[in-house]
Protein backbone atom coordinates (compact mmCIF):
# COMPACT_ATOMS: atom_id res chain seq x y z
CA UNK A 1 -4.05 61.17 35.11
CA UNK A 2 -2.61 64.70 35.17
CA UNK A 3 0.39 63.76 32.66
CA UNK A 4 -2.31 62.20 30.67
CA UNK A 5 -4.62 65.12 30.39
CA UNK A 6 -1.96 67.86 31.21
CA UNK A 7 1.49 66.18 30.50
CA UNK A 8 3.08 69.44 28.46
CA UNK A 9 2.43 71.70 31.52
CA UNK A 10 4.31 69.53 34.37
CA UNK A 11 7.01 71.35 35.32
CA UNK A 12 10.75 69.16 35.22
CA UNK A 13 11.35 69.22 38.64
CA UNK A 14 7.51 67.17 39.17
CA UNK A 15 8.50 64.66 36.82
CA UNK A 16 11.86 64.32 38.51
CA UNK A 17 10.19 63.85 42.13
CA UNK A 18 7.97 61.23 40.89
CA UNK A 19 10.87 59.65 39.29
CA UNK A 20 12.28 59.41 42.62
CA UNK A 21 9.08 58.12 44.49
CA UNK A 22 9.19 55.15 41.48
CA UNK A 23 11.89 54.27 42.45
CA UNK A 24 12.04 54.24 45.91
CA UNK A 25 9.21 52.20 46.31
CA UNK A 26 9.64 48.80 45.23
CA UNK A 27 5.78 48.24 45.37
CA UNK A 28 5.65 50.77 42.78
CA UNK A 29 7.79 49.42 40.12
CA UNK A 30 5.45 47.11 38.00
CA UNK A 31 2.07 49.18 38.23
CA UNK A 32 3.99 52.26 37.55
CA UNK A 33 5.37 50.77 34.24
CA UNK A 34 2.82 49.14 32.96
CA UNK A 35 -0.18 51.71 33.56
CA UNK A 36 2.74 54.37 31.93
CA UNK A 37 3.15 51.31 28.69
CA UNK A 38 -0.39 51.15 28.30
CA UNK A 39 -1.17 55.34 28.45
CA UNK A 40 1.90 56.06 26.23
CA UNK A 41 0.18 53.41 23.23
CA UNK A 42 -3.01 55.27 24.06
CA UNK A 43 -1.08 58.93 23.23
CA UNK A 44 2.42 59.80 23.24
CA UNK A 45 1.37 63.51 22.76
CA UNK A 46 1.77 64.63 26.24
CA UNK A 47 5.25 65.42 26.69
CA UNK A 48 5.64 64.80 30.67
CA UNK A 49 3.71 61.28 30.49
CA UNK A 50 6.16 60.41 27.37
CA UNK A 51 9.31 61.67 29.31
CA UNK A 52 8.87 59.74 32.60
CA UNK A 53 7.28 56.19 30.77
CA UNK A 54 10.76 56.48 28.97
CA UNK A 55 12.56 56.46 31.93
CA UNK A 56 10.20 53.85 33.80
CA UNK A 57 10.64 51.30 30.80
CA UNK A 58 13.99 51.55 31.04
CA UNK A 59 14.45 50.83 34.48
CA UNK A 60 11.80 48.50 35.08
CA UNK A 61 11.11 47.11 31.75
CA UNK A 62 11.41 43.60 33.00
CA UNK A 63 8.48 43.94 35.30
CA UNK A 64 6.58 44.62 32.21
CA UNK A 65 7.50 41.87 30.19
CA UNK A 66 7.57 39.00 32.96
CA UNK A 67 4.07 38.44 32.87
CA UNK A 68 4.17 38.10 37.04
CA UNK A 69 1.38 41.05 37.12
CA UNK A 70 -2.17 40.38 36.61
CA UNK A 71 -5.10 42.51 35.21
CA UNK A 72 -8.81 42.07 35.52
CA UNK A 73 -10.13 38.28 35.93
CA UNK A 74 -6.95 37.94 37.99
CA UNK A 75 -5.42 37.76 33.34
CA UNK A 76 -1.47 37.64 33.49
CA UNK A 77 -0.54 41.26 31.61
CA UNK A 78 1.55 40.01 28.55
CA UNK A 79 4.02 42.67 26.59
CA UNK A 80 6.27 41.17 24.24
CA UNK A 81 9.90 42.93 24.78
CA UNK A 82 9.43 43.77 20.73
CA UNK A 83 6.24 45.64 21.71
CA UNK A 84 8.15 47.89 24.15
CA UNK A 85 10.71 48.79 21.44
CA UNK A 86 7.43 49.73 18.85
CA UNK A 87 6.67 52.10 21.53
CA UNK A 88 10.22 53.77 21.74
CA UNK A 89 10.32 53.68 17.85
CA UNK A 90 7.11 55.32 17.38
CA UNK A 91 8.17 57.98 20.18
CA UNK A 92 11.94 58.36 18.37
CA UNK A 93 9.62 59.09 15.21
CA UNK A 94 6.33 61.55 16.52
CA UNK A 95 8.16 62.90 19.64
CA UNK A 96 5.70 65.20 21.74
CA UNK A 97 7.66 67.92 21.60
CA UNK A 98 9.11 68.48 18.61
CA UNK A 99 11.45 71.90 19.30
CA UNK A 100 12.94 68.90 22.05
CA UNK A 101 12.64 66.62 20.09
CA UNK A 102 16.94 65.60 20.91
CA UNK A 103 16.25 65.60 24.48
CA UNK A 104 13.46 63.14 24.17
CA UNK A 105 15.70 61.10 21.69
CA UNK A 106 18.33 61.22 24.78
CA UNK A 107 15.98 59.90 26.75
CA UNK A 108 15.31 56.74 24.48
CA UNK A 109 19.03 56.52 24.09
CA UNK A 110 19.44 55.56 27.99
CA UNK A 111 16.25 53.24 28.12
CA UNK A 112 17.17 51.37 25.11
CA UNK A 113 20.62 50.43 26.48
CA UNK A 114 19.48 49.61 29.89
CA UNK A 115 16.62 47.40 27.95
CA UNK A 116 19.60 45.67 26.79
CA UNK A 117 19.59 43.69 30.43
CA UNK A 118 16.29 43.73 30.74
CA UNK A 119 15.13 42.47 26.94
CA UNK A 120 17.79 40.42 26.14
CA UNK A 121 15.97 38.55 22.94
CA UNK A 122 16.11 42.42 21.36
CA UNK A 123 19.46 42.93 22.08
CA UNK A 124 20.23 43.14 18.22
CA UNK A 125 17.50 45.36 17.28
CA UNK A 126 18.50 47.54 20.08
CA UNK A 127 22.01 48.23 18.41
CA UNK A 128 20.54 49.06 15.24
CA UNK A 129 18.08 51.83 16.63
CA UNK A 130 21.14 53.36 18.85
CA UNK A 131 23.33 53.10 15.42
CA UNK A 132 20.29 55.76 13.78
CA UNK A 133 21.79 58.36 16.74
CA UNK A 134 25.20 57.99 16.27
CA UNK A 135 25.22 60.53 13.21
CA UNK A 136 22.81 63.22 14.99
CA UNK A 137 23.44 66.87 14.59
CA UNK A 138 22.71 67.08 18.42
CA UNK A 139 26.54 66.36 20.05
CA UNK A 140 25.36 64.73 23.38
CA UNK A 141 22.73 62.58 21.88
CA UNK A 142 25.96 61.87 18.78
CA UNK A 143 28.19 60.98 22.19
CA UNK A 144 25.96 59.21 24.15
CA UNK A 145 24.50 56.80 21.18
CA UNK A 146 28.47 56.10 20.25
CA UNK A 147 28.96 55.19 24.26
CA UNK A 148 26.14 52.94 24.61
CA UNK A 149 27.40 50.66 21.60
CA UNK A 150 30.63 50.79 22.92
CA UNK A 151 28.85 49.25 25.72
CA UNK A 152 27.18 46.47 23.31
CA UNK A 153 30.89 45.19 22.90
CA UNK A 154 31.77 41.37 24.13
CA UNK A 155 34.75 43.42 26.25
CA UNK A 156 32.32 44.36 28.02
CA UNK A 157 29.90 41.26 28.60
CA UNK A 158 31.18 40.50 32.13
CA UNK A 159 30.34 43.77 33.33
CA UNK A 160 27.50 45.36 31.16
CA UNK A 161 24.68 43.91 33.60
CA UNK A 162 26.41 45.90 36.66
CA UNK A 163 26.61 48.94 34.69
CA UNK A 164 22.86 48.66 33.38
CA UNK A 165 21.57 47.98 36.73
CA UNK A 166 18.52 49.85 38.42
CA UNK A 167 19.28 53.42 39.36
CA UNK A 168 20.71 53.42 43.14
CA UNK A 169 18.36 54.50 45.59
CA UNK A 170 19.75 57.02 48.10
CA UNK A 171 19.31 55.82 51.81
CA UNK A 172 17.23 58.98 52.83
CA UNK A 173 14.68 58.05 49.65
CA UNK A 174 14.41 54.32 51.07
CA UNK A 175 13.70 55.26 54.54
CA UNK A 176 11.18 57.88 53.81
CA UNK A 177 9.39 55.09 50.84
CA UNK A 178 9.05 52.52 54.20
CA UNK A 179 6.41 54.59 55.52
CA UNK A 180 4.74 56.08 52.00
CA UNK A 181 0.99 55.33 51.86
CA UNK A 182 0.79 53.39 47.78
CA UNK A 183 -2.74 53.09 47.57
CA UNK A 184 -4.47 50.53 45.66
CA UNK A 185 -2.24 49.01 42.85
CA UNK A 186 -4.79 47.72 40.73
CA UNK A 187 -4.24 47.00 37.26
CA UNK A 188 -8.34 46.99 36.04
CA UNK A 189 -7.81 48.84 32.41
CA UNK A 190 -5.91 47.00 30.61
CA UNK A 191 -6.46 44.15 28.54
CA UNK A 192 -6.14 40.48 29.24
CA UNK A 193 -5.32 37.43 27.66
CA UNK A 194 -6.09 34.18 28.20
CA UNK A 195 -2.58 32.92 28.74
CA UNK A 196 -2.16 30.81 32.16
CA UNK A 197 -0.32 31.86 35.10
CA UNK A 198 2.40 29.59 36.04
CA UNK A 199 1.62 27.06 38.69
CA UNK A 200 3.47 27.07 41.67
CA UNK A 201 5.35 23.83 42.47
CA UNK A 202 4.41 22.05 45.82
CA UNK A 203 7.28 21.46 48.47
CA UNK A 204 7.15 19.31 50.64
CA UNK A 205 7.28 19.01 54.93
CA UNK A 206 5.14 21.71 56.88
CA UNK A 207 3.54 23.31 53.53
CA UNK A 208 0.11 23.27 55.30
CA UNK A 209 2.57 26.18 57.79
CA UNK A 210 3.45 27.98 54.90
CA UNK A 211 2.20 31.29 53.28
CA UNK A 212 1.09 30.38 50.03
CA UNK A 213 4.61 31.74 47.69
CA UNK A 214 1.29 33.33 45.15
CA UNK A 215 0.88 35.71 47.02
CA UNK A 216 4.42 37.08 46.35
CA UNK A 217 3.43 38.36 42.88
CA UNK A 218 2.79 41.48 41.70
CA UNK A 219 -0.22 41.28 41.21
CA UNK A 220 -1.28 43.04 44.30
CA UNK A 221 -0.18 44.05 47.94
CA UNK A 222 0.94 41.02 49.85
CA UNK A 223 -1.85 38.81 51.45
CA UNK A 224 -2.00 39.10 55.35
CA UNK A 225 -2.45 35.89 57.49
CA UNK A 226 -2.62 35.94 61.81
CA UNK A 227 0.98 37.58 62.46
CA UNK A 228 2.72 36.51 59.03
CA UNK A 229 3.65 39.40 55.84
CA UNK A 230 5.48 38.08 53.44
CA UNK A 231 6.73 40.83 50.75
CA UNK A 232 9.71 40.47 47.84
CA UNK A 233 10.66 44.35 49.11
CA UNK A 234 10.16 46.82 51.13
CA UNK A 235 6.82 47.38 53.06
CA UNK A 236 4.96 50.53 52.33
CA UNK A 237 2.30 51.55 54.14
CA UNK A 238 -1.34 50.93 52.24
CA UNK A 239 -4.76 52.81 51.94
CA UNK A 240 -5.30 56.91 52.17
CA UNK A 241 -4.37 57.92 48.35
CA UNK A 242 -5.67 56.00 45.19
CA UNK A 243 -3.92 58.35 42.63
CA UNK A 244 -0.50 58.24 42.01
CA UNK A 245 0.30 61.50 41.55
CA UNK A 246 -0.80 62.23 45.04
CA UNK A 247 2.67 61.14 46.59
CA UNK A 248 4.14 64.34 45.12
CA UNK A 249 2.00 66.90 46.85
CA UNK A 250 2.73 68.53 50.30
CA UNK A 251 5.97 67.80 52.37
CA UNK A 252 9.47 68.88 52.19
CA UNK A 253 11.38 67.81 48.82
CA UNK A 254 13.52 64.60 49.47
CA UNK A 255 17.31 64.61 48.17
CA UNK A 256 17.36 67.76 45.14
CA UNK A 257 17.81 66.09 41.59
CA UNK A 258 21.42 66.26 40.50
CA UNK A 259 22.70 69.15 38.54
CA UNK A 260 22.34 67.77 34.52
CA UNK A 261 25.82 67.07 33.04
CA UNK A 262 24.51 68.62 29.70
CA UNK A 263 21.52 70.63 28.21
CA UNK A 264 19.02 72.67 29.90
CA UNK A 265 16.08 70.38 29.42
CA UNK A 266 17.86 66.45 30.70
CA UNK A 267 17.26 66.06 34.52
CA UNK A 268 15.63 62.50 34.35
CA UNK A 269 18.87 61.69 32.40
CA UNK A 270 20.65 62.08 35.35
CA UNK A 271 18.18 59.65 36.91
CA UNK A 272 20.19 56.79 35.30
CA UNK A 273 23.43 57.91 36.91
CA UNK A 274 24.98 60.06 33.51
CA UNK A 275 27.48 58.22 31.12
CA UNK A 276 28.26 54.83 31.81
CA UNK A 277 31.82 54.24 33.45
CA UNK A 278 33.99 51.48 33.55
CA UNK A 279 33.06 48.67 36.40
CA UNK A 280 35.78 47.65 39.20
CA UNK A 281 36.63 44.28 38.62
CA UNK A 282 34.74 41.30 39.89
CA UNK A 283 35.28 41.46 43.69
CA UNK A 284 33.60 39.15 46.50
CA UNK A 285 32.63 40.89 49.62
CA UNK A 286 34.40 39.70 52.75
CA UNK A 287 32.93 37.19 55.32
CA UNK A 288 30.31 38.64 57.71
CA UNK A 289 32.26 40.16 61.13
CA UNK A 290 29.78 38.44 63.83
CA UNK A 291 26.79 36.13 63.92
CA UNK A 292 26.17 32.43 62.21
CA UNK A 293 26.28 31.88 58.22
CA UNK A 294 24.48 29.12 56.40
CA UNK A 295 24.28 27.77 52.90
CA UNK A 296 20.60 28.08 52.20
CA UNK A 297 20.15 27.44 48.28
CA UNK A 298 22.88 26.12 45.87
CA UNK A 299 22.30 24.69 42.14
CA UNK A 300 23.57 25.81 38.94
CA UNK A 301 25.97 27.99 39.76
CA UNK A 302 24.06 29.68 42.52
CA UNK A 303 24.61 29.98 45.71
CA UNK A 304 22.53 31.68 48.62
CA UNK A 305 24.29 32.30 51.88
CA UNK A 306 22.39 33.21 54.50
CA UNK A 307 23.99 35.14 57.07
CA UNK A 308 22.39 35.86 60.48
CA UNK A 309 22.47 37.67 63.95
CA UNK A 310 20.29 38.08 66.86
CA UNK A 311 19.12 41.67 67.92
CA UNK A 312 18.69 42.61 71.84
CA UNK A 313 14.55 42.33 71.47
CA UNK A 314 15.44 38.99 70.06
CA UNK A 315 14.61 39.70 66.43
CA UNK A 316 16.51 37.53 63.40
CA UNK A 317 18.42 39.56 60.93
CA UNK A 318 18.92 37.18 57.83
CA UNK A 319 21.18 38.51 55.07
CA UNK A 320 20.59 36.69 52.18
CA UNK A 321 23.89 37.03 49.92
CA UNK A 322 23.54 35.79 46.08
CA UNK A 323 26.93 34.43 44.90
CA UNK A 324 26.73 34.25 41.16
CA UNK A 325 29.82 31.60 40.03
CA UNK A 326 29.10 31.67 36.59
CA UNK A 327 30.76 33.48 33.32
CA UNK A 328 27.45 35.07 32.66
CA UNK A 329 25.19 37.43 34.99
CA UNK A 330 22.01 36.33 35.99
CA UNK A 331 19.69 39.07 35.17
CA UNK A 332 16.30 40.15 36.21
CA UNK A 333 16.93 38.04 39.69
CA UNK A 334 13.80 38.00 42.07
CA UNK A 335 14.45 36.54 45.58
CA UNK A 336 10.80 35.71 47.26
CA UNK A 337 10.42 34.32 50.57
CA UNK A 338 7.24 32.55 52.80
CA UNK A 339 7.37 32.12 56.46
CA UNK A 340 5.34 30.22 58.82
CA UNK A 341 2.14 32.16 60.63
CA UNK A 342 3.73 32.42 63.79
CA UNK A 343 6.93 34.44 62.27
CA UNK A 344 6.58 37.94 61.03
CA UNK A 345 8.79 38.21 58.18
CA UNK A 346 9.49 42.32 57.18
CA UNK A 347 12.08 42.22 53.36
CA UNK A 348 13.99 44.85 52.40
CA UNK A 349 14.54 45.64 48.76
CA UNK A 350 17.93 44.00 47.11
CA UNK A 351 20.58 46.05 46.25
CA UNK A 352 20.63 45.30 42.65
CA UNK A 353 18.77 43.09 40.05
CA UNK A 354 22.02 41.47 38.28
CA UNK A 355 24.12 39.21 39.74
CA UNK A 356 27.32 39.68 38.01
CA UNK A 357 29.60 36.74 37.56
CA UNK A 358 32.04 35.60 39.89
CA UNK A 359 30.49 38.28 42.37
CA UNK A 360 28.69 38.15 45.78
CA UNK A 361 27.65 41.71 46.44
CA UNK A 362 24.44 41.33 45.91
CA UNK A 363 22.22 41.16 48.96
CA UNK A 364 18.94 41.00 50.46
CA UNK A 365 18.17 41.74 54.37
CA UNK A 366 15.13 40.19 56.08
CA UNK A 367 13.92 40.55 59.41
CA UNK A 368 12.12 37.71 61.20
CA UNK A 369 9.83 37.42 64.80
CA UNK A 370 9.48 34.23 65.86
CA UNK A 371 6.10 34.76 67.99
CA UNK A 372 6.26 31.08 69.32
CA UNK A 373 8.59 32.01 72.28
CA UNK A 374 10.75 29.11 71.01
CA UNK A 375 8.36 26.75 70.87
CA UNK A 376 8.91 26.76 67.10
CA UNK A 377 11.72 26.76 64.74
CA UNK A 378 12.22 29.41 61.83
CA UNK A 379 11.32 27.68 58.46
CA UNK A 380 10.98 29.30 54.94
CA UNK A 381 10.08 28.63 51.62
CA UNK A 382 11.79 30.29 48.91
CA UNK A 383 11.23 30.94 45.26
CA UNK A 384 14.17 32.25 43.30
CA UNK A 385 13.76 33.66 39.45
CA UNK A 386 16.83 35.66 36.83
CA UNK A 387 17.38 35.21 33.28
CA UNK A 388 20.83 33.53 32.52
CA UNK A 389 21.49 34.08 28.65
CA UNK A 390 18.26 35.18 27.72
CA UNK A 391 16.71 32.38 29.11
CA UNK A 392 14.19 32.16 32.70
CA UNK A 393 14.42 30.51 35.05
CA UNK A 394 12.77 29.83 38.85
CA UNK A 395 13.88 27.62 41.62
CA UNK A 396 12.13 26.46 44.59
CA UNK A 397 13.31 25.68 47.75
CA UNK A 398 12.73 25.58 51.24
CA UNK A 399 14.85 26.00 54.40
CA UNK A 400 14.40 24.44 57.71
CA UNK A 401 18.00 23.76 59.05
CA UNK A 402 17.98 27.34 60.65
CA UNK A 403 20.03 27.77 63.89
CA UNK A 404 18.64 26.67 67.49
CA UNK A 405 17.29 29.92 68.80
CA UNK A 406 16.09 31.49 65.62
């Protein structure tokens, strides 16, 4: 509410911190973008609400566009990935600001080729509005634009999705986000269509035992059943502050923003990690030191290794490792997972959204407390989604060969 009212007078160091509070809080990610989508088509006049919904659409454009999140009458929220780009164009054309009118263009410059991964179907009307940069009088904006499409090269298709990946999150941001009151995440303003939501396919043996995989959505924080939460990330704690823009008031600053690389005026630039660099080539991580591994999931290319260990107080650490043995990346990749009720089940966030081919580094750590005293086994039900060539796709599954003991 205060960038929408009072966006011109939000100082850059504000809009940087709640940059960093986005982004270190998974549960975040989709409200954040789309109530940002929807103010920005009410007004892009307010230069601090334009500046950050920039940034937010470029990072997690795909939340807005998969249609997962729900609005009132429990509506899926539909954005067509062309819609998002009408938004950037009208922005590139009536920027807020107009004496900065190069470091908003900047801006655009970085969401647009980071909506490259995340908008795939636009990928060609992407190139053409970076090509309208590449002859600006502004030199880093002239730079930048002739870098990104550099970027749009086929040299570079095995590696683009790595590059274009979601801003890093240092450690100190994640640990601080675990314990971040979010508030209440509901989308109620914005308006609904009478598209339906996906059903979710039935799996068989001990599904009655099972968390219902709809509540993994975003459409909400996750349900709550006897001892079980289930989450896709990282828990944050809930209730105390309904408005956003609370999380930035009172307490120390968290890690300073990083110094810009160019300009005065360009420190959520540096929020997408400056000029894109070469990637390392493909590389699989080494085999886990101690504990047992297990093939959980493997179709198409995909394969899920589960790798797992037994702390002192007798909780499960599962790493779930996503080897990607394709020529293509598999983009947009959501891991969800259900437990039993007598297994609290506590996800971390995944270090990345893209797979790369021919990679394995990708990973996602769960920890699960098998409240049974070993009466019962460890069994999950997982539901696996990316976009390989532009095209979606989900996968359900459901594990129950877990180790004796777990």
């Amino acid at each position: 509410k205060v960038m929408c009212l009072g966006g011109n007078h939000v100082r850059d160091e504000q809009r940087e911190k709640f940059c960093r509070v986005v982004a270190s809080t998974p549960d975040l990610h989709s409200y954040t973008v789309i109530k940002l989508y929807f103010n920005m088509k009410e007004s892009i006049s307010q230069e601090a609400l334009v500046h950050v919904g920039i940034w937010c659409l470029g990072e997690f454009g795909d939340h807005l566009v998969s249609g997962r999140a729900v609005g009132p009458d429990d509506q899926p929220i539909q954005v067509r990935p062309a819609e998002v780009l009408d938004l950037l164009q009208d922005v590139v054309r009536k920027p807020p600001n107009s004496d900065k009118a190069s470091a908003t263009h900047i801006l655009v410059a970085a969401a647009l080729i980071k909506l490259v991964t995340r908008c795939p179907s636009e990928s060609e009307r992407i190139r053409k509005m970076l090509r309208k940069f590449e002859c600006s009088l502004n030199l880093d904006l002239q730079q930048r634009s002739c870098e990104f499409l550099e970027l749009l090269e086929a040299e570079w298709d095995s590696s683009r999705a790595g590059i274009l990946d979601r801003m890093p999150v240092p450690e100190g941001e994640i640990a601080t986000a675990e314990s971040r009151a979010v508030g209440d995440r509901t989308i109620d303003e914005v308006p609904t269509t009478s598209a339906p939501r996906p059903p979710v396919a039935p799996a068989g043996g001990g599904a009655d035992n099972l968390l219902d995989l709809g509540d993994l959505l975003d459409d909400g924080p996750p349900t709550q059943t006897g001892n079980t939460v289930a989450a896709p990330m990282a828990p944050a704690g809930g209730g105390g502050h309904n408005d956003l823009l609370d999380l930035l008031g009172g307490g120390p600053t968290q890690a300073p923003a990083p110094a810009p690389t160019s300009g005065g005026d360009l420190g959520l630039l540096d929020l997408f990690g400056g000029t894109p660099a070469a990637s390392p080539p493909a590389m699989m991580a080494p085999a886990p030191a101690a504990g047992q591994t297990m093939v959980a999931y493997e179709k198409a290319g995909l394969k899920i290794d589960f790798e797992m260990r037994k702390e002192p107080d007798g909780t499960a650490i599962v790493v779930a490792r996503f080897c990607n043995s394709l020529q293509v990346p598999l983009t947009n990749f959501v891991f969800e997972a259900a437990v039993p009720k007598y297994v609290r089940l506590t996800m971390q966030p995944a270090t990345g959204q893209i797979v790369p081919p021919g990679t394995n580094l990708v990973t996602q750590t769960m920890s699960c407390v098998n409240t049974s005293g070993g009466e019962k086994g460890l069994l999950m039900k997982l539901r696996i989604g990316y976009v390989m060539n532009g095209a979606p796709v989900q996968e359900m599954a459901q594990v129950s060969n877990f180790p004796p003991g777990y």
